[in-house]
N, C-alpha and C. Protein backbone atom coordinates (compact mmCIF):
# COMPACT_ATOMS: atom_id res chain seq x y z
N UNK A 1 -24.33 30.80 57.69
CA UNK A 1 -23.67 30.85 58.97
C UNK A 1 -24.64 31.35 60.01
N UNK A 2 -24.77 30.78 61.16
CA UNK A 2 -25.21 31.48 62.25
C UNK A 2 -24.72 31.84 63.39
N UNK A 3 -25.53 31.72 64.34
CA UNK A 3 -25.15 32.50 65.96
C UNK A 3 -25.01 30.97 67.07
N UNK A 4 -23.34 30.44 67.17
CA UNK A 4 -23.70 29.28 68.07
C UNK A 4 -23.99 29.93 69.26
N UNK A 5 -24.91 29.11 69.97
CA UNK A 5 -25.26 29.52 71.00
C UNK A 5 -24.82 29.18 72.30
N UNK A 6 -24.81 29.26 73.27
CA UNK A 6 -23.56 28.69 74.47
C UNK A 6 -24.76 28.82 75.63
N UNK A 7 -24.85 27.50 76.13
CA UNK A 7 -26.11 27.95 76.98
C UNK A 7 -25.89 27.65 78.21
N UNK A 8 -25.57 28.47 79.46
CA UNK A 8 -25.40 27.98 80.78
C UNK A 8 -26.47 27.80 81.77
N UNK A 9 -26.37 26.68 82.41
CA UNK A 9 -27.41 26.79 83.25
C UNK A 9 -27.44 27.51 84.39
N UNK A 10 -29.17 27.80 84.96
CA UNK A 10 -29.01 28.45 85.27
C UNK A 10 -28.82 28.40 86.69
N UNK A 11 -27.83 29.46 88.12
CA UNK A 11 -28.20 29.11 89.40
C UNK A 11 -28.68 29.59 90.43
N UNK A 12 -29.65 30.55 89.80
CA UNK A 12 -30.32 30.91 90.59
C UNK A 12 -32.11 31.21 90.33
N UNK A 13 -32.86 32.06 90.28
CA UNK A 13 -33.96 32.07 89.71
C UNK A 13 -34.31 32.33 88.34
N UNK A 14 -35.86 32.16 88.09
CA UNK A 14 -35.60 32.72 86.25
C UNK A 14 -35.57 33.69 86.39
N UNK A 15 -35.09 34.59 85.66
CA UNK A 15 -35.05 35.90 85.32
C UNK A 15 -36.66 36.40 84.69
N UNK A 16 -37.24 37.42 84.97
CA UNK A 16 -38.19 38.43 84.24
C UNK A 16 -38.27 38.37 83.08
N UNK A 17 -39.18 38.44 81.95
CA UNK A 17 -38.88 38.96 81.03
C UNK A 17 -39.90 40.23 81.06
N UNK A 18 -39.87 41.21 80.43
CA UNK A 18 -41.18 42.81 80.18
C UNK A 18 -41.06 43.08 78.56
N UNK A 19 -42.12 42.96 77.91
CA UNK A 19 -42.17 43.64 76.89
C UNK A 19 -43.11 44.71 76.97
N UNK A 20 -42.36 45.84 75.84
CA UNK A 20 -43.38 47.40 75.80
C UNK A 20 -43.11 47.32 74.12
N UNK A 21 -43.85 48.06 73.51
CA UNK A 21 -44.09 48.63 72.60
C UNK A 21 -43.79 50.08 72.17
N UNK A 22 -43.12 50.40 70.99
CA UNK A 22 -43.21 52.33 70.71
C UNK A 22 -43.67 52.09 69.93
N UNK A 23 -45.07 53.09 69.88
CA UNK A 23 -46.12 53.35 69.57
C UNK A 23 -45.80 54.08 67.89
N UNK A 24 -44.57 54.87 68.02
CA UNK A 24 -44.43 55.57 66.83
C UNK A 24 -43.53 54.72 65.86
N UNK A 25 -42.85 53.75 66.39
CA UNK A 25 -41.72 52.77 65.22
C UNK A 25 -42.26 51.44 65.08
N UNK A 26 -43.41 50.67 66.16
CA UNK A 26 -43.40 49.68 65.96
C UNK A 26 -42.56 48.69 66.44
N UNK A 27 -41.29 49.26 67.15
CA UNK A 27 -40.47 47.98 67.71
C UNK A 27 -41.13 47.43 68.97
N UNK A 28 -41.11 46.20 69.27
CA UNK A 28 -41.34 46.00 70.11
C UNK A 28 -39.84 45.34 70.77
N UNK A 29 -39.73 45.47 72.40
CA UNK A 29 -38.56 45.78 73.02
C UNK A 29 -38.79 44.74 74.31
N UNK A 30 -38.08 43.50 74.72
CA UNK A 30 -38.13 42.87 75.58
C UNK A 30 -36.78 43.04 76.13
N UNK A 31 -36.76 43.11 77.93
CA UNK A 31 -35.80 43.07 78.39
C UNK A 31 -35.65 42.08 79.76
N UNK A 32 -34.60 41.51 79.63
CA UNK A 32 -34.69 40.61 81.10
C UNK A 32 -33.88 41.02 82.36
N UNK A 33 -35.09 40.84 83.18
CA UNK A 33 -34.52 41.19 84.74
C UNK A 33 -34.16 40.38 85.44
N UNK A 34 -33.08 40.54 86.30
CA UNK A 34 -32.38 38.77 87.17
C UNK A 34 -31.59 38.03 86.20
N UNK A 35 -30.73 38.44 85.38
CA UNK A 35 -29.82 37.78 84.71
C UNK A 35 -28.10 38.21 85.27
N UNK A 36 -28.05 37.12 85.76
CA UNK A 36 -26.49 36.89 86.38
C UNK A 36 -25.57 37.30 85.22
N UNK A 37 -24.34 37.57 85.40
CA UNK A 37 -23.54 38.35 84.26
C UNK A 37 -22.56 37.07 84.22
N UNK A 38 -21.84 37.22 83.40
CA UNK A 38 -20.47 36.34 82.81
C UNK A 38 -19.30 37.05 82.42
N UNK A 39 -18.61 36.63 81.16
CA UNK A 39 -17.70 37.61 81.25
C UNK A 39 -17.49 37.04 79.86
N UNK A 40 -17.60 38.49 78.79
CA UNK A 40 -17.71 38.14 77.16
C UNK A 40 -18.23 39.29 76.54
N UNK A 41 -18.37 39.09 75.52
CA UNK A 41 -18.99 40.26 74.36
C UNK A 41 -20.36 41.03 75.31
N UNK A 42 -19.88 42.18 75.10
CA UNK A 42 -21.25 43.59 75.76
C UNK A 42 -21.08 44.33 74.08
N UNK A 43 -22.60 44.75 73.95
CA UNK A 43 -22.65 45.01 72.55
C UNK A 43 -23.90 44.25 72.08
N UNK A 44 -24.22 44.00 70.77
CA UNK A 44 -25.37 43.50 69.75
C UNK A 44 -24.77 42.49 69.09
N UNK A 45 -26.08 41.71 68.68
CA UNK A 45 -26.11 40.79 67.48
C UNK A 45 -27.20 41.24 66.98
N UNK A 46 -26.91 41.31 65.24
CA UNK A 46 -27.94 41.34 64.63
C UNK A 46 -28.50 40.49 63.83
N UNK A 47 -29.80 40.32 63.89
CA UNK A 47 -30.18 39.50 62.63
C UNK A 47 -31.27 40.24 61.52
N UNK A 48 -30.19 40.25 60.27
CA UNK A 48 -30.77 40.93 59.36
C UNK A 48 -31.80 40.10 58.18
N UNK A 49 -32.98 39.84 57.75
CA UNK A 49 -33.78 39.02 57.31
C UNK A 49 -33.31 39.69 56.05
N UNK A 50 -33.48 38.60 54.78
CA UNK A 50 -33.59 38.99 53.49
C UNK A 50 -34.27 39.79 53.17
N UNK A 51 -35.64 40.30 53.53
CA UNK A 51 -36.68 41.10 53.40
C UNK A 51 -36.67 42.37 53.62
N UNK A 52 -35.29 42.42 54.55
CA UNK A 52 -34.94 43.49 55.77
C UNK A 52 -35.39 44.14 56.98
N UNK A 53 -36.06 42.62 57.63
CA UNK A 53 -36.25 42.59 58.45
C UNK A 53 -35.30 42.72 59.29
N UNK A 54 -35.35 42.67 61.14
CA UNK A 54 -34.04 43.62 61.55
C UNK A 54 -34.66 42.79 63.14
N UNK A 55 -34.11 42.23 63.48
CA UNK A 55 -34.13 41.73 65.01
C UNK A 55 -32.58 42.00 65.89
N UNK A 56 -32.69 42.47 67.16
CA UNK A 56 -31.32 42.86 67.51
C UNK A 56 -31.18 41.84 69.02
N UNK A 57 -30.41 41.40 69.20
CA UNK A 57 -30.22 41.16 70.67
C UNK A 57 -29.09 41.85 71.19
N UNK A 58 -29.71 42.20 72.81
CA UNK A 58 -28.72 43.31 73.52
C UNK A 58 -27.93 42.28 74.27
N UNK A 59 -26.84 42.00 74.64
CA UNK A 59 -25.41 41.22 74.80
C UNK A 59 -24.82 42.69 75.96
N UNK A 60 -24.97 41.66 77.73
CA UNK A 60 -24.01 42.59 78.59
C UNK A 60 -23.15 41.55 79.32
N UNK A 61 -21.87 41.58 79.00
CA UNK A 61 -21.34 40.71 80.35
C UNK A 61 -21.16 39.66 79.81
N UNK A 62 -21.38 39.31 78.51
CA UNK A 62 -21.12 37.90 77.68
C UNK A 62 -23.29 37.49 77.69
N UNK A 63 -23.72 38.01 78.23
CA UNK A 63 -25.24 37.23 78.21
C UNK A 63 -26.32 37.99 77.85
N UNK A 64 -27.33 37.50 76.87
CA UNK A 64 -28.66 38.07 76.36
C UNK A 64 -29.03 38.85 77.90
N UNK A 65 -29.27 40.32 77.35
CA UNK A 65 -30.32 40.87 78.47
C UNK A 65 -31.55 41.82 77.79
N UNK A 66 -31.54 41.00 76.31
CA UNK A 66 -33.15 41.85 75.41
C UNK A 66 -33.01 41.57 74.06
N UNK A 67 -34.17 41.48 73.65
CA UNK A 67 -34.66 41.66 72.36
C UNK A 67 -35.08 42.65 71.96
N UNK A 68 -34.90 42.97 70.71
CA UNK A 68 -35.83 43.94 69.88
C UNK A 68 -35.76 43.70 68.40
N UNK A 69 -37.57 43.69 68.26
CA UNK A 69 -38.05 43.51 66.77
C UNK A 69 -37.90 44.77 66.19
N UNK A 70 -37.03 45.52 65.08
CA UNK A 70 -36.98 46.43 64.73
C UNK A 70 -37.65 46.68 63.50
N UNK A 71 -37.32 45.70 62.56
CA UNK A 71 -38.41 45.85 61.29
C UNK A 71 -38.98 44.62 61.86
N UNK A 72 -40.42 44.01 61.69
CA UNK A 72 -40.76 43.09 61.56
C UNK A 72 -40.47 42.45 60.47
N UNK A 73 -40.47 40.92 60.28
CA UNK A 73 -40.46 39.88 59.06
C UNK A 73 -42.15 39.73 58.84
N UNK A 74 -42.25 39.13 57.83
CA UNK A 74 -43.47 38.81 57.04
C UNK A 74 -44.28 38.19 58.48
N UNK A 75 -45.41 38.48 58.72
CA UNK A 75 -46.22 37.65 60.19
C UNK A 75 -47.10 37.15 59.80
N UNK A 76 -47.38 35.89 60.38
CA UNK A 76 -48.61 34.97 59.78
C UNK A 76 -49.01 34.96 61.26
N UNK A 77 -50.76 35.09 61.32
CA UNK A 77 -51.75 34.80 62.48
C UNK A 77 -51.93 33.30 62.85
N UNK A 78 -51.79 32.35 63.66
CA UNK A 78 -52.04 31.41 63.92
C UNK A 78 -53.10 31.41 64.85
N UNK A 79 -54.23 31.41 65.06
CA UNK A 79 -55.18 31.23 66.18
C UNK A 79 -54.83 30.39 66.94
N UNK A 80 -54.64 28.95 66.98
CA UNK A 80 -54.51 28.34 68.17
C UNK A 80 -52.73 28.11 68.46
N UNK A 81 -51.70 29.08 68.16
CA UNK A 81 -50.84 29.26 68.27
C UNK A 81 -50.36 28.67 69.97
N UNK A 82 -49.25 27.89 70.06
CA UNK A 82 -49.11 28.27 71.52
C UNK A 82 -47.53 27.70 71.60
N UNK A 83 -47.06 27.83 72.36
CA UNK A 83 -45.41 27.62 72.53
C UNK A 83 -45.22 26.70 73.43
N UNK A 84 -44.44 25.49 72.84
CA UNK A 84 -44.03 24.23 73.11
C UNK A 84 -43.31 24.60 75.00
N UNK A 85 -43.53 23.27 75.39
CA UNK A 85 -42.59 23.16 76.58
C UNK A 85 -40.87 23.36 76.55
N UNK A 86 -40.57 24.34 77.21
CA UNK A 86 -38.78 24.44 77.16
C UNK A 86 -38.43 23.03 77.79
N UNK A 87 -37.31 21.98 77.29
CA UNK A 87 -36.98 20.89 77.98
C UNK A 87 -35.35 21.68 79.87
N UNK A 88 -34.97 22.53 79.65
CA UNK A 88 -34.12 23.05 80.40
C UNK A 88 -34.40 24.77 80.53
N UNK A 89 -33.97 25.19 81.33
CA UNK A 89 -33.53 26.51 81.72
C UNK A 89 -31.93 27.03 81.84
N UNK A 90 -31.74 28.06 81.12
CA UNK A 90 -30.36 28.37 81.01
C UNK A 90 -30.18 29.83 80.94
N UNK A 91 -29.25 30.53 80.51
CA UNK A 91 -28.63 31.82 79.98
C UNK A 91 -28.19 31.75 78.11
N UNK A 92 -28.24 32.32 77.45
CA UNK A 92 -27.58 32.79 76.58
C UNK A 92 -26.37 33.65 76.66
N UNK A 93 -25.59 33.15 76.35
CA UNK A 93 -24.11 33.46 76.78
C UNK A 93 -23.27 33.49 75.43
N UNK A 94 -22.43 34.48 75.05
CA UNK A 94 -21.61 35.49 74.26
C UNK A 94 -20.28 35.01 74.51
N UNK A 95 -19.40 34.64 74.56
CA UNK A 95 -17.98 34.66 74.73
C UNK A 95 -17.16 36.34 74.46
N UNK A 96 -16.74 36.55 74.83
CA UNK A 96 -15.41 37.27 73.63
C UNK A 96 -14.63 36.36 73.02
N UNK A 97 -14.25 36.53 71.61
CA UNK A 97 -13.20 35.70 71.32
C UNK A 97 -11.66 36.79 71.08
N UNK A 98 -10.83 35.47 71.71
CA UNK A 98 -9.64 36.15 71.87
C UNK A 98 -8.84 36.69 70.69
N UNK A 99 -9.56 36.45 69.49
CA UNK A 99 -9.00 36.85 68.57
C UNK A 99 -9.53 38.18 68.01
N UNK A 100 -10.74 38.72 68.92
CA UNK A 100 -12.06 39.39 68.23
C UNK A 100 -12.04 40.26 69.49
N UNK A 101 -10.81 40.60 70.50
CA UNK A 101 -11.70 41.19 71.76
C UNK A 101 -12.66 42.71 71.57
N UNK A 102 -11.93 43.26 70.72
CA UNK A 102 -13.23 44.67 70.37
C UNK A 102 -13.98 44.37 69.85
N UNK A 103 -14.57 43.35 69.46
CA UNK A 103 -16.13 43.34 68.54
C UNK A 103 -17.15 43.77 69.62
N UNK A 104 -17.81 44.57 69.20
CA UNK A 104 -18.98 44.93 70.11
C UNK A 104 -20.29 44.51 69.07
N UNK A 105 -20.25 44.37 68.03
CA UNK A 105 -21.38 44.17 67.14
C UNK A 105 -21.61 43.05 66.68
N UNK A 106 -22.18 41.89 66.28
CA UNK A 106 -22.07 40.84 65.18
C UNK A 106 -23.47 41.11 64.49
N UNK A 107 -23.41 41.11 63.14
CA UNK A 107 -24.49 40.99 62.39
C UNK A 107 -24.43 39.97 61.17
N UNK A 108 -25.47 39.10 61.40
CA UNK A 108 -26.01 37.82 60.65
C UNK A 108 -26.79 38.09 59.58
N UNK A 109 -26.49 37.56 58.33
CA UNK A 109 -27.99 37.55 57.21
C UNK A 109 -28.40 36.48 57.28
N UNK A 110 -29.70 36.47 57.06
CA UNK A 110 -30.30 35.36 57.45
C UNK A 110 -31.95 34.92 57.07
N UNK A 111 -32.86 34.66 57.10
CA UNK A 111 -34.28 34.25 56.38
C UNK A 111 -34.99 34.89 57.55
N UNK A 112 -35.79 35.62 58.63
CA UNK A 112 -36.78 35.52 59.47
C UNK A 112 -38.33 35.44 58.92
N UNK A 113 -38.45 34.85 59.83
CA UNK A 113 -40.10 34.46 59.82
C UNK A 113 -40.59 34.71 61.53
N UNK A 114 -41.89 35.51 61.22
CA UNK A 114 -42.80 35.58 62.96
C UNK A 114 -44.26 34.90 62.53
N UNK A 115 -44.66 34.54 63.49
CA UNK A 115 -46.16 33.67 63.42
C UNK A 115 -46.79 34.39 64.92
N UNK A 116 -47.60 35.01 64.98
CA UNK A 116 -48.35 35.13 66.81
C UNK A 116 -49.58 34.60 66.64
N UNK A 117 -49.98 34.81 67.45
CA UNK A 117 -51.18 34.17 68.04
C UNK A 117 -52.07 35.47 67.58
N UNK A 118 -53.78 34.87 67.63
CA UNK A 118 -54.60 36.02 66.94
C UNK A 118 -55.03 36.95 68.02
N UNK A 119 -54.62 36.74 69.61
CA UNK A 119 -54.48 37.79 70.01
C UNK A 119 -52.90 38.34 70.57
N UNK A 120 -52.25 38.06 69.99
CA UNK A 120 -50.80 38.36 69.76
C UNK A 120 -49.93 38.66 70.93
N UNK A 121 -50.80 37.88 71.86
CA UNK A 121 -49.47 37.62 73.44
C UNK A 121 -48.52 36.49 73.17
N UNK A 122 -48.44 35.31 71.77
CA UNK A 122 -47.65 34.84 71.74
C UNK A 122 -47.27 35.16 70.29
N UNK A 123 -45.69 35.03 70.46
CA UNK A 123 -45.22 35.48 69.17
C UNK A 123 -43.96 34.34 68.91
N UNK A 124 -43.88 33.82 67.93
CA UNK A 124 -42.65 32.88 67.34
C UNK A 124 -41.86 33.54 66.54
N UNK A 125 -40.68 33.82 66.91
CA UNK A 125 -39.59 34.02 65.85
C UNK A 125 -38.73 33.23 65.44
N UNK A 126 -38.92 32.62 64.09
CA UNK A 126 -38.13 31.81 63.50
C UNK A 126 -36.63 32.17 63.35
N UNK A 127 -35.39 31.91 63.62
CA UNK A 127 -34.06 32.08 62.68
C UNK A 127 -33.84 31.36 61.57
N UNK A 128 -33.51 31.63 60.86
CA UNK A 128 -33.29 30.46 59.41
C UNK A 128 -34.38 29.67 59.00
N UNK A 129 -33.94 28.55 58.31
CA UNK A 129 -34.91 27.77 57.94
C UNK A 129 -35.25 26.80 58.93
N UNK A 130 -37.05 26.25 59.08
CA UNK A 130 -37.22 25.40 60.14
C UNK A 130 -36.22 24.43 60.43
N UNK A 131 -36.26 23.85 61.20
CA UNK A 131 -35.42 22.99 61.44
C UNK A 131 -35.84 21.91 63.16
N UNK A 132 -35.58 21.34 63.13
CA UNK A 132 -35.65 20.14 64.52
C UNK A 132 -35.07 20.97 65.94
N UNK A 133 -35.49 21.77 66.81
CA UNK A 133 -34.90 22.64 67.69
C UNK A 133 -34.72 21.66 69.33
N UNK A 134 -34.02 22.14 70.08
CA UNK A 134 -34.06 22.20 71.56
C UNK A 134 -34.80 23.02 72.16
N UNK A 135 -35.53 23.01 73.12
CA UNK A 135 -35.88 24.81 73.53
C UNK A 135 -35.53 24.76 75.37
N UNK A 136 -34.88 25.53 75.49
CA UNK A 136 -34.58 26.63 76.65
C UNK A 136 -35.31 27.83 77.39
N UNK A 137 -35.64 27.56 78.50
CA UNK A 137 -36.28 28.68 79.01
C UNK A 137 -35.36 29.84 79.70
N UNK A 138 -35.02 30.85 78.76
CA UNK A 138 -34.33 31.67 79.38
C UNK A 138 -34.83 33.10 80.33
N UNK A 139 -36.21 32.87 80.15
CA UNK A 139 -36.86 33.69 81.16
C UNK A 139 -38.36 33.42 81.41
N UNK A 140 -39.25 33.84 82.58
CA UNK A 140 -40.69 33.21 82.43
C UNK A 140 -41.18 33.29 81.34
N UNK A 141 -41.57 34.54 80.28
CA UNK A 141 -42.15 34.50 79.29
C UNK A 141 -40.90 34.93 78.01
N UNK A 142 -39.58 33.73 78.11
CA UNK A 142 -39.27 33.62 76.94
C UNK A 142 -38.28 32.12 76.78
N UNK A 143 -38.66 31.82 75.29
CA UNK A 143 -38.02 30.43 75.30
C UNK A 143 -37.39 31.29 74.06
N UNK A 144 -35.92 30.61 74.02
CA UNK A 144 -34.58 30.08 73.09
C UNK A 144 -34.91 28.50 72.19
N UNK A 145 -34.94 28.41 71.22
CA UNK A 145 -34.49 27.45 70.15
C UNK A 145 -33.52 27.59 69.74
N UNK A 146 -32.91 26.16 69.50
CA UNK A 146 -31.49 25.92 69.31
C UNK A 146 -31.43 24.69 68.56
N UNK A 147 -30.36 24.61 67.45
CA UNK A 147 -30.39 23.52 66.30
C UNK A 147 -29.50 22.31 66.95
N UNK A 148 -29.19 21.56 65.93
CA UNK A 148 -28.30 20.22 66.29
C UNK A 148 -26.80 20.98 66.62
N UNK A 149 -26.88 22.03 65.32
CA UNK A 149 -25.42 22.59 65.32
C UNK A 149 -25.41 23.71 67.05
N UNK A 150 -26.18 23.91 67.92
CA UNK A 150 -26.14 24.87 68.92
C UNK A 150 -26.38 25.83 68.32
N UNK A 151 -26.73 26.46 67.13
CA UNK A 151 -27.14 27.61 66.88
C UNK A 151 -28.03 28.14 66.80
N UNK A 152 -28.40 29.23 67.68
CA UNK A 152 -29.91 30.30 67.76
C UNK A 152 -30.70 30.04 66.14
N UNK A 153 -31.97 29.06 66.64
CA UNK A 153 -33.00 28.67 65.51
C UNK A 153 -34.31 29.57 65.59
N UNK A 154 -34.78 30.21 67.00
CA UNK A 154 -35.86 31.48 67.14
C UNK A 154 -35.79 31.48 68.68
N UNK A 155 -36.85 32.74 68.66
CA UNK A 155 -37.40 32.63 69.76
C UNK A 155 -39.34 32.13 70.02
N UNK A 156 -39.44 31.93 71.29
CA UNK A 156 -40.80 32.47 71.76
C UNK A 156 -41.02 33.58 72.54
N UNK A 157 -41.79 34.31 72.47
CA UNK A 157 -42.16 35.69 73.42
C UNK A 157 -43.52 34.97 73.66
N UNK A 158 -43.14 35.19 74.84
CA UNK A 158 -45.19 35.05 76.05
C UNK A 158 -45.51 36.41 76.74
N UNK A 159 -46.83 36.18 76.71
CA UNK A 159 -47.17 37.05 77.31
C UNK A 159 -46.95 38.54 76.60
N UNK A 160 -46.67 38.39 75.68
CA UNK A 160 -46.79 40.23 74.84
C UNK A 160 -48.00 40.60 75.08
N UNK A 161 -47.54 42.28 75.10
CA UNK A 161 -48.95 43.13 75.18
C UNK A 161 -49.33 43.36 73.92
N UNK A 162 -50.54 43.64 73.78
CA UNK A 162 -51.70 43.92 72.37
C UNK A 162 -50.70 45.27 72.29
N UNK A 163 -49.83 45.44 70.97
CA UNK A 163 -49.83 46.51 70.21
C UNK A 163 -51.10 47.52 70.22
N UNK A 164 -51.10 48.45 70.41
CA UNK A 164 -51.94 49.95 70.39
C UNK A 164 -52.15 50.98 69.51
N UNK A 165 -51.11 50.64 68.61
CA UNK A 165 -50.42 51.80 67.85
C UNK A 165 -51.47 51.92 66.49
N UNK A 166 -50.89 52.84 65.86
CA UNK A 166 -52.24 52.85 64.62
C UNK A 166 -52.35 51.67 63.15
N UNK A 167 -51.07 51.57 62.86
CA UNK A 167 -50.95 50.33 61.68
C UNK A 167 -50.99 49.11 62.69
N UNK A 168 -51.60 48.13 61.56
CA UNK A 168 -51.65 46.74 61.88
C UNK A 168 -50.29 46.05 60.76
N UNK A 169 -49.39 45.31 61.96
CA UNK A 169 -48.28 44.39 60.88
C UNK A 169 -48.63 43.53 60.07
C-alpha cells in the first residue's frame, strides 16, 4: 500500500525549498517557503523502510511543507547523478478523510532507497520499488515522483548542502 498523492496545481509562484543539516543526528531537514494552504490532514506521514530507515513528511493545511531524512536508507554515490526534468508544477496535497478526521499521523512500510550525487547536492529518494514515474515540481530545488496508481514513488532534493558532520553515510 502506499501514499496516493493528490496534486494541485499550482497559482501562484514556486515555493522555496532550504535544506540544513544536524550535525549531531544526521537528519537532514527540508522545508518549503510560499506554499498556499488547503484544507486537510496537519500532522505526518511516515515512511518506514524495511531496513528502518525513517523519512517523515510534515503535512499543514492538507499540503507538504517538509521533509526529513531521519534514518537514512542504504545510499549509493552516483557521480554523474542528475535529476530529470519535472513535466508540471503543483502542491502535494493531504485530504482529511471524513471517516479519519483525527488522524494526524499516517505511517507506511515500505522498501527506501537514496542515490546522491558524489558531491551530494543532489539526492534521489526512491519510494517502493522502481517503477515508470511522473515528476512534479513542487518547489525550485524539489521534484515529487508519482506512479500510474498517483502514488508518492520518491523524491529529488537539489541543491543540498555538503553534510559537515563527522560520520560519512
Amino acid at each position: 500500500m502506499g501514499l496516493a498523492a493528490q496534486i494541485v496545481a499550482l497559482t501562484g509562484p514556486l515555493p522555496t525549498a532550504r535544506y540544513t543539516w544536524d550535525p549531531e543526528t544526521e537528519i537532514l531537514s527540508g522545508h518549503l517557503d510560499g506554499v498556499d494552504a488547503e484544507h486537510g490532514l496537519t500532522g505526518s506521514v511516515e515512511f518506514e523502510g524495511k531496513d528502518g530507515s525513517f523519512i517523515v513528511l510534515d503535512i499543514a493545511d492538507g499540503v507538504m511543507r517538509g521533509l526529513e531524512i531521519v534514518v537514512w536508507p542504504r545510499t549509493d554515490t552516483v557521480s554523474a547523478l542528475e535529476a530529470p526534468e519535472a513535466t508540471s508544477t503543483g502542491r502535494l496535497c493531504l485530504p482529511t478523510r471524513a471517516s479519519q478526521p483525527g488522524i494526524a499521523a499516517v505511517e507506511l512500510e515500505t522498501v527506501l532507497t537514496a542515490t546522491r550525487s558524489a558531491d551530494e547536492s543532489t539526492i534521489h529518494l526512491r519510494v517502493g520499488n522502481k517503477r515508470k514515474v511522473t515528476l512534479t515540481r513542487l518547489a525550485d530545488r524539489l521534484i515529487l515522483e508519482t506512479d500510474r496508481r498517483g502514488e508518492v514513488a520518491g523524491f529529488w532534493l537539489l541543491g543540498v548542502p555538503r553534510f559537515e558532520g563527522g560520520q560519512e553515510r
